[in-house]
N, C-alpha and C. Protein backbone atom coordinates (compact mmCIF):
# COMPACT_ATOMS: atom_id res chain seq x y z
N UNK A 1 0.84 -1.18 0.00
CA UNK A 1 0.00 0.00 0.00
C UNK A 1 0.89 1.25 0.00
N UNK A 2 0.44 2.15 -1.12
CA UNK A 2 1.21 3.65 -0.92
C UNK A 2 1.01 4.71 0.30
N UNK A 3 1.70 5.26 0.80
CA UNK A 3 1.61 6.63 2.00
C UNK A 3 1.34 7.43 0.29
N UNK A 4 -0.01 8.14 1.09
CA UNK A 4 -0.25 9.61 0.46
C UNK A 4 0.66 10.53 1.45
N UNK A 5 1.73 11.12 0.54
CA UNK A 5 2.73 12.19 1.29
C UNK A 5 1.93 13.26 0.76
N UNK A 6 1.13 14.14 0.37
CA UNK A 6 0.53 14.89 0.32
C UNK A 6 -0.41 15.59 2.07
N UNK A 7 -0.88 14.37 2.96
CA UNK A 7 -1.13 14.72 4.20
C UNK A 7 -0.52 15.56 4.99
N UNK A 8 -1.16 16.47 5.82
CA UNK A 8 -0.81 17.01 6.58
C UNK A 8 0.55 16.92 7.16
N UNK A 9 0.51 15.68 8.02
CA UNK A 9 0.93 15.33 9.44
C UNK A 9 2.57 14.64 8.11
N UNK A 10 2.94 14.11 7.15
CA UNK A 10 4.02 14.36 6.20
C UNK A 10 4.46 15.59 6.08
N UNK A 11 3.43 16.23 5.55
CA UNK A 11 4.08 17.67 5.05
C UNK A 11 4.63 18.31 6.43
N UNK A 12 4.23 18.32 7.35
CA UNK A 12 4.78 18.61 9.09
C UNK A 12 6.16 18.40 9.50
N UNK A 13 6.17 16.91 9.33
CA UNK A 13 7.63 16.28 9.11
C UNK A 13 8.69 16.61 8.43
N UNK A 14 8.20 16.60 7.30
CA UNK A 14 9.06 17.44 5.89
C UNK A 14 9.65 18.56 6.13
N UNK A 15 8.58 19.56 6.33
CA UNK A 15 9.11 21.10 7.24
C UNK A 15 9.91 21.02 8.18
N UNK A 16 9.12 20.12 9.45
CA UNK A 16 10.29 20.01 10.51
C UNK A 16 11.64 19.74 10.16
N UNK A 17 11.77 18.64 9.37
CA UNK A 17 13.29 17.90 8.98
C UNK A 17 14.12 19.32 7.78
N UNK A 18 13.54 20.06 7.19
CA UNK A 18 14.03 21.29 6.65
C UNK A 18 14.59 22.03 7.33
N UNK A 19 13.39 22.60 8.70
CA UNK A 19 13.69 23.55 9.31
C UNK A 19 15.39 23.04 10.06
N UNK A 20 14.98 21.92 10.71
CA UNK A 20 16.20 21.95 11.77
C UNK A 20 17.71 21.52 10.70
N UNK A 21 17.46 20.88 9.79
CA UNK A 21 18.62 21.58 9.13
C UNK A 21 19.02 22.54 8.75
N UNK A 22 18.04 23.62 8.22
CA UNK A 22 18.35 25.14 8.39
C UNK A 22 18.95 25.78 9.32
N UNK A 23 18.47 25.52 10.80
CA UNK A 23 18.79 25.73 11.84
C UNK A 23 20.02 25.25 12.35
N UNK A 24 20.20 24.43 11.93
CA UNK A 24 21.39 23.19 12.27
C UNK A 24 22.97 24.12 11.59
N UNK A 25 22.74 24.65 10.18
CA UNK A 25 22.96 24.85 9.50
C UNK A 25 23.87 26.60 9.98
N UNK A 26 22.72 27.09 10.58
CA UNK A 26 23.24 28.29 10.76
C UNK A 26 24.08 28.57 11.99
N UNK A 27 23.79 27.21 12.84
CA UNK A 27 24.18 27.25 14.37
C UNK A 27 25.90 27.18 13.77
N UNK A 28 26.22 26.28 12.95
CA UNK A 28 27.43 26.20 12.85
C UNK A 28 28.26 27.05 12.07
N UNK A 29 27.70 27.83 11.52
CA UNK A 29 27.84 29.41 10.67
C UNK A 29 28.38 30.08 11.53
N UNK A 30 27.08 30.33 12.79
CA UNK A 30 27.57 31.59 13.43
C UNK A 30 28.88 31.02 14.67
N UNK A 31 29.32 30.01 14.75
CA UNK A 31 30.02 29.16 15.75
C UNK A 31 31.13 29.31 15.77
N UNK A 32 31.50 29.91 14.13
CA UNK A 32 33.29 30.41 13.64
C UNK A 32 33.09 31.32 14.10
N UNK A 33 34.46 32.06 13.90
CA UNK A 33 35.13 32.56 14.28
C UNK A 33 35.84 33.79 13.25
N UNK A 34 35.86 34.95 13.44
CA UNK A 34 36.84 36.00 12.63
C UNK A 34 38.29 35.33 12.52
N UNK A 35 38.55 34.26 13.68
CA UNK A 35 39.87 34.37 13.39
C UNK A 35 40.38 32.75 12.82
N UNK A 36 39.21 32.14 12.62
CA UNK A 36 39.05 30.86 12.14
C UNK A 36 40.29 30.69 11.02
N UNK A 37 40.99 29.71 10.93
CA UNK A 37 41.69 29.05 9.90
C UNK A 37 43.07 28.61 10.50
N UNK A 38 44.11 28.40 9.91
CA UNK A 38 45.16 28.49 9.45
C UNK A 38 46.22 29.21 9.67
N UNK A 39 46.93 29.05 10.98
CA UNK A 39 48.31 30.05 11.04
C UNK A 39 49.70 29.84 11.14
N UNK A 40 50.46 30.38 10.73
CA UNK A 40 51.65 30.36 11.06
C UNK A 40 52.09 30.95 12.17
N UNK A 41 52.99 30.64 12.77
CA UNK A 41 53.59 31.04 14.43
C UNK A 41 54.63 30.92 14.45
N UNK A 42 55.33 32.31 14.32
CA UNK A 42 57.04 32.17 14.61
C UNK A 42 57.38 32.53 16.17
N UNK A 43 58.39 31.83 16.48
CA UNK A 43 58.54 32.05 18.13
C UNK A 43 60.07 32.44 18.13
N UNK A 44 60.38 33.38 18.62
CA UNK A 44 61.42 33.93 18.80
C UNK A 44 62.06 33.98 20.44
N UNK A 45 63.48 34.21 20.57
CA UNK A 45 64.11 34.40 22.12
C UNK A 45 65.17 35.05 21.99
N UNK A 46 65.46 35.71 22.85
CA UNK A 46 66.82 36.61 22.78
C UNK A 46 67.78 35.42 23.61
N UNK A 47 67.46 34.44 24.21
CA UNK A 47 68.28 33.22 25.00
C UNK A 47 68.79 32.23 23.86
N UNK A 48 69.77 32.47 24.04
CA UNK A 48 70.79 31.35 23.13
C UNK A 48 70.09 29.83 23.63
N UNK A 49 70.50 29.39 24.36
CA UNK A 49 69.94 28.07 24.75
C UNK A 49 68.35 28.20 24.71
N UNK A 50 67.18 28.94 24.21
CA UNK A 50 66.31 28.17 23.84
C UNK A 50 65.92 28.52 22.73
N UNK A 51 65.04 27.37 22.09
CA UNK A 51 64.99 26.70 20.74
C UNK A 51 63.80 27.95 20.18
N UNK A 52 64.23 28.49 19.05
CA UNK A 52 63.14 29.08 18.54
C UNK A 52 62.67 28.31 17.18
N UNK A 53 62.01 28.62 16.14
CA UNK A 53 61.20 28.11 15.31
C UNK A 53 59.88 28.63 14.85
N UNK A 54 59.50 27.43 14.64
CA UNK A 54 57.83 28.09 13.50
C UNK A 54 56.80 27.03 14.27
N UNK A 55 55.54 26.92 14.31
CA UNK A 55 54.59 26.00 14.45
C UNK A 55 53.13 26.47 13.78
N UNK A 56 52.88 25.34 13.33
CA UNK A 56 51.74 25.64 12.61
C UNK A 56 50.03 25.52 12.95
N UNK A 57 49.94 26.45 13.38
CA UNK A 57 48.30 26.25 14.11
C UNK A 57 47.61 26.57 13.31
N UNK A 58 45.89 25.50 14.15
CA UNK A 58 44.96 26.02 13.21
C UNK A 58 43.91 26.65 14.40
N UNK A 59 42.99 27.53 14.13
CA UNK A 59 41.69 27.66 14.59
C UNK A 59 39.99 27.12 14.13
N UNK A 60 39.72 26.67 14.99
CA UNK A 60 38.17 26.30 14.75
C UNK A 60 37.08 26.70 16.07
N UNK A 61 36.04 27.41 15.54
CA UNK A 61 35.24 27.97 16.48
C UNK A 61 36.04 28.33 17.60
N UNK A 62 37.11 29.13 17.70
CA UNK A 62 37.59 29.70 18.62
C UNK A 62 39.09 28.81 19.30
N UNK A 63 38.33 27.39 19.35
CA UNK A 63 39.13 27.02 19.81
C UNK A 63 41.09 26.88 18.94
N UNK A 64 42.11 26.53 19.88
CA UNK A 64 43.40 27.03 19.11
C UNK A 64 43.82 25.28 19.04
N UNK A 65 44.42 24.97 17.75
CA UNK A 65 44.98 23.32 18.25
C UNK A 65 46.42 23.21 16.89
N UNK A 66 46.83 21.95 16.92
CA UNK A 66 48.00 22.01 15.74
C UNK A 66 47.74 21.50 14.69
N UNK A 67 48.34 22.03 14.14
CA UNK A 67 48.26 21.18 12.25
C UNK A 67 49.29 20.50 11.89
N UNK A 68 50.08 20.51 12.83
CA UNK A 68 51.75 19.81 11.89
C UNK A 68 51.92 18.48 12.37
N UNK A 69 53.20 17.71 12.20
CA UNK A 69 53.44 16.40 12.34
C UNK A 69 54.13 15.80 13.71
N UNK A 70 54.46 16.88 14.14
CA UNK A 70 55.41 16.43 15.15
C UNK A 70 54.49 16.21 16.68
N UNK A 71 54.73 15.26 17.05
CA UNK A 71 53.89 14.75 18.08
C UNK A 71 54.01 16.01 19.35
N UNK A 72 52.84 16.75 19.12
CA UNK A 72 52.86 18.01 20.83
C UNK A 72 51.31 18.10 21.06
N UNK A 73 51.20 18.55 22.14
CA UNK A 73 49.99 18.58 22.29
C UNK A 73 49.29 20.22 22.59
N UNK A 74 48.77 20.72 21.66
CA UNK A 74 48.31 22.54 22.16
C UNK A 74 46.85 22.38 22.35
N UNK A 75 46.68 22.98 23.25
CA UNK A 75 45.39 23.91 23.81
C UNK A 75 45.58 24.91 23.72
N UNK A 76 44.21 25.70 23.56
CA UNK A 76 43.81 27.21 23.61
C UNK A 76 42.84 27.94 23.26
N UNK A 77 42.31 29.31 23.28
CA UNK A 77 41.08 29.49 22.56
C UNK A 77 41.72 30.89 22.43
N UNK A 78 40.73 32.13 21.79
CA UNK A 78 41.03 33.07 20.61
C UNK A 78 39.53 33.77 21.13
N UNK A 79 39.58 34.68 21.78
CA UNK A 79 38.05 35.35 22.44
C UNK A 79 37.66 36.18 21.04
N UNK A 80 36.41 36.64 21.06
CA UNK A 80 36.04 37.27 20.25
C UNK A 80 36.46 38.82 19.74
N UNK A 81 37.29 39.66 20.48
CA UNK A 81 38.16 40.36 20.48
C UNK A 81 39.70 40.05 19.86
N UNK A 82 39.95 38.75 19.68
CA UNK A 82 41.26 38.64 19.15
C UNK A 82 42.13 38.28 20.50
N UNK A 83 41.55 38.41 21.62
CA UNK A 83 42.86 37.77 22.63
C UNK A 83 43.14 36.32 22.67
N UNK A 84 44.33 35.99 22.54
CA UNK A 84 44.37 34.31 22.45
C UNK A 84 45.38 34.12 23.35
N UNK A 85 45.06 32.78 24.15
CA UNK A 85 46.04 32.19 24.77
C UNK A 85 46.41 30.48 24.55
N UNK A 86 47.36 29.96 24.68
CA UNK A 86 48.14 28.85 23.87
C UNK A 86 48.64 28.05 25.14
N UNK A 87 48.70 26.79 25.33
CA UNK A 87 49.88 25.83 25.98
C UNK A 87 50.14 24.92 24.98
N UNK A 88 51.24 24.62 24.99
CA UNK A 88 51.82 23.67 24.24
C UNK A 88 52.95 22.63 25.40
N UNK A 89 52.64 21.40 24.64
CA UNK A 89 53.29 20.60 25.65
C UNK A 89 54.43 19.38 24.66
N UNK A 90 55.07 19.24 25.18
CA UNK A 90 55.47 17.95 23.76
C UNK A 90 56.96 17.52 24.14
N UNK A 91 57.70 16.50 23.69
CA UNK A 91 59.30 16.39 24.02
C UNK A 91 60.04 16.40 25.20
N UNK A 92 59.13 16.75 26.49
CA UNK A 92 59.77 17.26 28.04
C UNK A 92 59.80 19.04 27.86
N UNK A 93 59.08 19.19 26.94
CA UNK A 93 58.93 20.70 27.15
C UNK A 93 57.61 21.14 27.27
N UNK A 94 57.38 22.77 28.20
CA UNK A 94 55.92 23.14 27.97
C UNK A 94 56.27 24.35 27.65
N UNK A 95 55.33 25.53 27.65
CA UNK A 95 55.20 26.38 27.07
C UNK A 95 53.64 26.89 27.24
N UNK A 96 53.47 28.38 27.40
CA UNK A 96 52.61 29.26 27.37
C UNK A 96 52.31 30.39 26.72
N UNK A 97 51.55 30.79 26.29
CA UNK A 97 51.71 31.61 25.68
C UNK A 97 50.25 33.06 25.85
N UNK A 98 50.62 34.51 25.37
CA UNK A 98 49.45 34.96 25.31
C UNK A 98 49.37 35.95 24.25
N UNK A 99 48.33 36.68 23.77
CA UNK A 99 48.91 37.85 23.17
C UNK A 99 47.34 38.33 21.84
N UNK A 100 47.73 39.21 21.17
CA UNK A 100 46.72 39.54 20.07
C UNK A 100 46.58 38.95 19.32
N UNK A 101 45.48 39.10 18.23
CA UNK A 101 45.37 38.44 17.13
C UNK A 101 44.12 40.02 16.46
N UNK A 102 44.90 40.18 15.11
CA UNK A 102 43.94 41.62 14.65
C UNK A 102 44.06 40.97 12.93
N UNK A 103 42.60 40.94 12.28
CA UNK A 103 42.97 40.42 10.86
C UNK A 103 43.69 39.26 10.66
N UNK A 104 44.73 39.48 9.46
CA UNK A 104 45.36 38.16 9.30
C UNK A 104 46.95 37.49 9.96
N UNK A 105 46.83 38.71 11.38
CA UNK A 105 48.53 38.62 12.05
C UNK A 105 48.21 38.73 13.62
N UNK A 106 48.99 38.66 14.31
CA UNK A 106 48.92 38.45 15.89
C UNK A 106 50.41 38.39 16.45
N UNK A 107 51.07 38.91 17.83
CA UNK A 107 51.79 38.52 18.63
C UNK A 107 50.97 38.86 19.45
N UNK A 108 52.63 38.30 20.50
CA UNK A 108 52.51 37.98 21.70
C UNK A 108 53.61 37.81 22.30
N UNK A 109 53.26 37.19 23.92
CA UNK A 109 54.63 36.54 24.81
C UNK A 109 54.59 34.95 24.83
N UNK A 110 55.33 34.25 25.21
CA UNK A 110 55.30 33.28 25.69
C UNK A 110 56.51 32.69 26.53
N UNK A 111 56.45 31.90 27.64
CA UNK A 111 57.29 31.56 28.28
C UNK A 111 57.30 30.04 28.46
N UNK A 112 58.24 29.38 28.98
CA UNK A 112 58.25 28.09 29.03
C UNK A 112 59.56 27.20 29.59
N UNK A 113 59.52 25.71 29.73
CA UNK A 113 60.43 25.27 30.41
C UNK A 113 60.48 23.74 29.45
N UNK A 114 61.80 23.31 29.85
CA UNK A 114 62.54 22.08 29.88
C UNK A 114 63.05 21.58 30.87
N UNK A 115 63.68 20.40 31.00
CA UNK A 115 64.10 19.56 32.25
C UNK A 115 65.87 20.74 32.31
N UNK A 116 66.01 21.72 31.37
CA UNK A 116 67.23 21.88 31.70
C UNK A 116 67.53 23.62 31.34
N UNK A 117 66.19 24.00 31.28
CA UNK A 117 66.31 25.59 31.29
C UNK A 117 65.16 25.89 31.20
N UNK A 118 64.42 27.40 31.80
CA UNK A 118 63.17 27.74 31.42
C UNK A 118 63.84 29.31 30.38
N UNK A 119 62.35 29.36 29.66
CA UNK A 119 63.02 30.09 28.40
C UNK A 119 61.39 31.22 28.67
N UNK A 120 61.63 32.30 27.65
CA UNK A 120 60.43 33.09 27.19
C UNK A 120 60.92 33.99 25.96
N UNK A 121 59.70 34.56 25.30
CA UNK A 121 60.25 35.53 24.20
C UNK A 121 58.63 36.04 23.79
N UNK A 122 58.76 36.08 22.22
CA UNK A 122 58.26 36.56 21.92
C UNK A 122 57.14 35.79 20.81
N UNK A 123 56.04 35.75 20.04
CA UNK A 123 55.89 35.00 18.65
C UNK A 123 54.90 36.45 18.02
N UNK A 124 55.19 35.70 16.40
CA UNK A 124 54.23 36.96 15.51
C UNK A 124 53.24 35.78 14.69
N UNK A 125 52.62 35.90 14.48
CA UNK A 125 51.68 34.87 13.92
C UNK A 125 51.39 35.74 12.19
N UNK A 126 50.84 34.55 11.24
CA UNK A 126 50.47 35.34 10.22
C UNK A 126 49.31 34.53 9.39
N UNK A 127 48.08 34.62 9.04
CA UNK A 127 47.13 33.36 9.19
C UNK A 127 47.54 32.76 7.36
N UNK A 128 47.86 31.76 7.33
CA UNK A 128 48.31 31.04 5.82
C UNK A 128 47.10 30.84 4.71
C-alpha cells in the first residue's frame, strides 16, 4: 500500500526535517570565528639556549589546536576580540603563551620550560 505524502501530518515532518537543518545549519555558521583558519607562528628568544622556530596552528570555532606532524599537544582558545592564549606541551617541554590576534597577524609573549632551562620571548603569527 502507498503513503499519500501529500497529508498534513508528512508535510509537518518534511518542514520540521528542513527547518532543523536550516537551523542546524546556521548554528554552525555563526560558531566560527573572525579568526578561524590556518596560522603560522614564529617564536622567537633573545636566550641562546632556547629553541626558537615556526609551528603551525589552526583555529576552529575559537578554539586554538596544531596542524603539523610532530607529536605536541596545544590547547587554547582566541576570544572574540582577538585575545588568544596557547599551551603547548610535547618532548619534556611546555610552554605558554598569550597575546593579540587583529585580521590576518597576531603577537605575543610566551614563556616556558625544559628539564634543563626555562626560556620566554616573543611569537608573531600570520594566518596562511
Amino acid at each position: 500500500m502507498r503513503r499519500n505524502t501529500n497529508k498534513p501530518e508528512y508535510r509537518f515532518i518534511a518542514g520540521a526535517l528542513v527547518a532543523t537543518a536550516v537551523v542546524g545549519a546556521a548554528a554552525s555558521v555563526k560558531a566560527s570565528t573572525a579568526y578561524d583558519g590556518r596560522w603560522n607562528v614564529a617564536i622567537n628568544s633573545r636566550d641562546a639556549d632556547c629553541r626558537t622556530g615556526a609551528i603551525p596552528l589552526k583555529i576552529e570555532n575559537g578554539r586554538v589546536g596544531y596542524s603539523g606532524y610532530v607529536p605536541v599537544s596545544v590547547s587554547g582558545s582566541v576570544r572574540g576580540n582577538g585575545a588568544v592564549t596557547v599551551s603547548v606541551t610535547g618532548g619534556g617541554r611546555s610552554a605558554n603563551a598569550s597575546g593579540q590576534l587583529s585580521g590576518d597577524s597576531g603577537s605575543g609573549t610566551w614563556s616556558g620550560s625544559s628539564a634543563s632551562a626555562a626560556c620566554s620571548g616573543t611569537w608573531t603569527a600570520s594566518r596562511s
